[in-house]
Protein backbone atom coordinates (compact mmCIF):
# COMPACT_ATOMS: atom_id res chain seq x y z
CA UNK A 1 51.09 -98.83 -40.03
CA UNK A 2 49.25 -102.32 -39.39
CA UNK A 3 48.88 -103.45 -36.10
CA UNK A 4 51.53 -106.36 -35.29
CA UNK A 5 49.83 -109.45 -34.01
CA UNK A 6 51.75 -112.46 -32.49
CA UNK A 7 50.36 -116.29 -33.98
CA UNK A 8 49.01 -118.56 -31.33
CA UNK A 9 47.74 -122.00 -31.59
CA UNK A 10 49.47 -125.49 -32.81
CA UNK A 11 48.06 -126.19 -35.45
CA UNK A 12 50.39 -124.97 -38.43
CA UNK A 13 53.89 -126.15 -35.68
CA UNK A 14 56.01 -128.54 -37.38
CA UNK A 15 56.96 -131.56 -35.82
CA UNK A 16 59.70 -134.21 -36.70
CA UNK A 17 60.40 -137.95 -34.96
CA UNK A 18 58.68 -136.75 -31.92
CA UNK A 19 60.03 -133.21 -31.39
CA UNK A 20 58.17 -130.18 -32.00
CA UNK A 21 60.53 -127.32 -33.80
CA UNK A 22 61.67 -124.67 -32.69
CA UNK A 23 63.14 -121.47 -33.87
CA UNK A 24 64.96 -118.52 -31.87
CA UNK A 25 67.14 -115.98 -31.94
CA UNK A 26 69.92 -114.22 -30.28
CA UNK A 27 69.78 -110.58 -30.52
CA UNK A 28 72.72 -108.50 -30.51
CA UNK A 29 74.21 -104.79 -31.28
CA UNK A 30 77.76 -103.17 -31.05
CA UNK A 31 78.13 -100.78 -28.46
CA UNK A 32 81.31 -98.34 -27.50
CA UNK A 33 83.56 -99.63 -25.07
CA UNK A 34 83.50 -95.85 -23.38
CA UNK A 35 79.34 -96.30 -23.34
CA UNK A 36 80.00 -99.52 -20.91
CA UNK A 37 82.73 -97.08 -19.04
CA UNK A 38 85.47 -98.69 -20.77
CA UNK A 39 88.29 -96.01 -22.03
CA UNK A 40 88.44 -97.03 -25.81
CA UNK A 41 86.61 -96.75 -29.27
CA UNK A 42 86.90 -100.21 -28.94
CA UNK A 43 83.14 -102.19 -30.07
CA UNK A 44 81.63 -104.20 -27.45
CA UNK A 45 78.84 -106.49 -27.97
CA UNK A 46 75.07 -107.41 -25.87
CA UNK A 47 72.46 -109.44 -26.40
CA UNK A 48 69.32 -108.99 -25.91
CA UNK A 49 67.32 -110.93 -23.10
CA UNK A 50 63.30 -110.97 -22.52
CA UNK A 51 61.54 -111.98 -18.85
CA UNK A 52 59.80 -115.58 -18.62
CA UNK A 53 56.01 -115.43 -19.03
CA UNK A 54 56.31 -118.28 -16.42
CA UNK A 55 58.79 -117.79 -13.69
CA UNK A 56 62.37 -116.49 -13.31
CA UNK A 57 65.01 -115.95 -15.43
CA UNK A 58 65.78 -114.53 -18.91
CA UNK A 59 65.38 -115.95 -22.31
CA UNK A 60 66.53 -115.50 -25.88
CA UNK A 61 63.08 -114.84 -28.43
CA UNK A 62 61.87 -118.07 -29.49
CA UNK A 63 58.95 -120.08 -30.55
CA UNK A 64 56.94 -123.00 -33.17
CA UNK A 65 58.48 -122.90 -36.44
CA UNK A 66 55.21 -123.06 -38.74
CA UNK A 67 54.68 -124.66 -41.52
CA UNK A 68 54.23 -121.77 -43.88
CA UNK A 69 57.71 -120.60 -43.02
CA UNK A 70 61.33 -121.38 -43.28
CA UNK A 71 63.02 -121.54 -40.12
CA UNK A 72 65.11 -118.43 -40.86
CA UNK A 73 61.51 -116.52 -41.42
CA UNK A 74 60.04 -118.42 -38.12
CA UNK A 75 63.38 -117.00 -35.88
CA UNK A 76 63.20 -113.61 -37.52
CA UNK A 77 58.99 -113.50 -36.77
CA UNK A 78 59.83 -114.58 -33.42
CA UNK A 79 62.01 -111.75 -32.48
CA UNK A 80 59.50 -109.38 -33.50
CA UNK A 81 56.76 -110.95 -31.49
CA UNK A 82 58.44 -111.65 -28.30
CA UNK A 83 61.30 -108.84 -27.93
CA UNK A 84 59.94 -106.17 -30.42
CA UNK A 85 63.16 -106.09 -32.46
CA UNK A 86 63.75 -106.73 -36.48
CA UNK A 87 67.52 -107.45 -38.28
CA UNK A 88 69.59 -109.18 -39.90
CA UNK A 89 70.71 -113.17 -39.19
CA UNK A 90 73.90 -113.42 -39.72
CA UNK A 91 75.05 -117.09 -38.60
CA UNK A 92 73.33 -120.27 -37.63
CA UNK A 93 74.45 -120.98 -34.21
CA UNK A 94 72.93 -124.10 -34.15
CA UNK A 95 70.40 -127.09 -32.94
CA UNK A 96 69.59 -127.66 -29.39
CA UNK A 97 67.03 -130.62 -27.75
CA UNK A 98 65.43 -130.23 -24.35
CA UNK A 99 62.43 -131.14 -23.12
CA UNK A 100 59.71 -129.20 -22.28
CA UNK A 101 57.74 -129.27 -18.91
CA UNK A 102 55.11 -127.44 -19.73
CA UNK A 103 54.32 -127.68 -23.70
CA UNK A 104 53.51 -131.77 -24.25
CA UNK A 105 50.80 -132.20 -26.79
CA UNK A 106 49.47 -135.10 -29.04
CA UNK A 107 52.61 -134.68 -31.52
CA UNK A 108 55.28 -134.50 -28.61
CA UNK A 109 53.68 -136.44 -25.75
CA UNK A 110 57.07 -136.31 -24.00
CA UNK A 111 57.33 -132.37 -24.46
CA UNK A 112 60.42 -132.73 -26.66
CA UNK A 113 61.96 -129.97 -28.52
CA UNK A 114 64.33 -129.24 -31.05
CA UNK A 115 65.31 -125.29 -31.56
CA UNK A 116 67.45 -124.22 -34.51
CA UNK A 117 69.11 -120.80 -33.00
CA UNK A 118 70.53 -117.99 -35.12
CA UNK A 119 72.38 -114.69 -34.27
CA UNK A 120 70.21 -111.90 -34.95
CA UNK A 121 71.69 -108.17 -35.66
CA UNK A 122 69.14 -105.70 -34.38
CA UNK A 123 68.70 -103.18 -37.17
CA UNK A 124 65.55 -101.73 -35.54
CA UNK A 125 63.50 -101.92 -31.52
CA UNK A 126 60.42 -101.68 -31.64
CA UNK A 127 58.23 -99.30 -29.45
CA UNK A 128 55.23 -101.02 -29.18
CA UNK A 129 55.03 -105.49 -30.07
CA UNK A 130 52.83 -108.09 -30.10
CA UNK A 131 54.25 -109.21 -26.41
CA UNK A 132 55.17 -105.97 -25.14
CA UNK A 133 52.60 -106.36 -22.27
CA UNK A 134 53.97 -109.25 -20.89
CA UNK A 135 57.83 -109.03 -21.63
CA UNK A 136 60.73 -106.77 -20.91
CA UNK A 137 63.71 -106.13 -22.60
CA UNK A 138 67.34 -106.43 -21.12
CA UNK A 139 70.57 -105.44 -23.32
CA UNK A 140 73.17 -107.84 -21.59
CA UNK A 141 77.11 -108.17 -22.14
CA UNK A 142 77.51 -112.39 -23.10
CA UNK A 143 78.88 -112.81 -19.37
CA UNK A 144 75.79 -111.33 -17.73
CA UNK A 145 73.64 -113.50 -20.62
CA UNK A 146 74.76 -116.44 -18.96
CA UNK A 147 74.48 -116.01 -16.15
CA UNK A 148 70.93 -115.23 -16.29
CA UNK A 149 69.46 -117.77 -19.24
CA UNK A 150 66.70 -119.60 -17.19
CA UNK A 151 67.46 -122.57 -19.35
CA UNK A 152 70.26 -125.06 -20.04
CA UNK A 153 70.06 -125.17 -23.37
CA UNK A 154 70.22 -121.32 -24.04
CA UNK A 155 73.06 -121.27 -22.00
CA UNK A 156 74.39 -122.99 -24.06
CA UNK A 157 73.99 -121.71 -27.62
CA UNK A 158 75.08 -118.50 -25.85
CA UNK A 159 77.70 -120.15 -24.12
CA UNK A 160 78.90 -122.64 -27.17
CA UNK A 161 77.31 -121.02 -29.87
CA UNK A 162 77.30 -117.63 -29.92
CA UNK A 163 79.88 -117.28 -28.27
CA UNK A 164 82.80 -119.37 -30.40
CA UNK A 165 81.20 -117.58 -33.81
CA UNK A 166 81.83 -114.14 -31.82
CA UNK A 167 85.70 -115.40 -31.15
CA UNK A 168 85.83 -116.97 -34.77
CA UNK A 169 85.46 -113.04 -35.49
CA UNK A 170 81.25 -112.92 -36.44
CA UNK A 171 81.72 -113.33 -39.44
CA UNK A 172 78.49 -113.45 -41.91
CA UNK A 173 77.75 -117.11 -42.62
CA UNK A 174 73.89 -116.63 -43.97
CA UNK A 175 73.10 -114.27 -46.74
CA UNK A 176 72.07 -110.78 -46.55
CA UNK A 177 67.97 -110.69 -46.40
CA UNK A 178 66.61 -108.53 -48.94
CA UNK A 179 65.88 -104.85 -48.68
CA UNK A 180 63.00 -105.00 -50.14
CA UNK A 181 61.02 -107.59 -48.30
CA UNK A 182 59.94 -106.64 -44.58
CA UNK A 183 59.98 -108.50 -41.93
């Protein structure tokens, strides 16, 4: 097995009218009502949550979308990298802006971002990832996720996003990736 290794640097990040792009993820799994002492078969979903590098708070995997890469292939690498977990992305959840406080460079002076976010089914968690030194990993019911998002804007593609997709039913609106090719 190769050694995962997480990409660093800006110098393949796409940028567009001022905003650098972004791609994330929302990880999630199906768990038994009775394994979240509930008193049914019935299926329950979490998320999946990784510590800040830089302060308090929880986040949803995210990062640069490159320019070798479609965004579905930048969300997807992203997930490995930061929370050690591969699937399956189901829907497009959406686009979110915000600026950044920390991340301003020559391309995005004012540190603004754009991140297209997708729902993620976790197929596989890895035990050992390119960031597994400096994050943790928190399973979360979508109440508990939003209450701890250290950002805005992830609250609300959890909030707005995932959450009205997982009322519409989570339904499959991207196409199934290919067996074949891993991730």
């Amino acid at each position: 097995m190769s050694e995962l290794v997480a990409r660093t640097g800006r110098h393949q990040q796409r940028y567009e009218d001022g905003y650098r792009l972004i791609a994330g993820c929302i990880p999630f799994k199906y768990i038994n009502a009775d394994d979240n002492g509930g008193d049914s078969s019935e299926m329950l979903v979490e998320v999946l949550m990784i510590n800040s590098t830089s302060g308090p708070g929880l986040l949803f995997p995210k990062g640069g979308w490159e320019n070798d890469e479609t965004v579905e292939e930048a969300a997807v690498r992203e997930a490995v990298e930061e929370a050690g977990v591969r699937g399956d992305l189901m829907h497009y959840l959406g686009c979110y802006s915000f600026k950044s406080k920390t991340l301003q460079d020559e391309y995005s002076p004012e540190g603004l971002c754009r991140a297209s976010m997708y729902a993620l089914y976790v197929e596989e968690e890895l035990e050992s990832w390119p960031e597994k030194s400096h994050r943790e990993r928190s399973w979360l019911t979508i109440p508990e996720a939003i209450a701890c998002c250290r950002h805005a804007w992830m609250r609300e593609a959890v909030e707005e996003g995932f959450s009205k997709w997982y009322a519409d039913g989570m339904v499959r609106t991207l196409p199934e990736k290919s067996k074949k090719s891993n991730s």
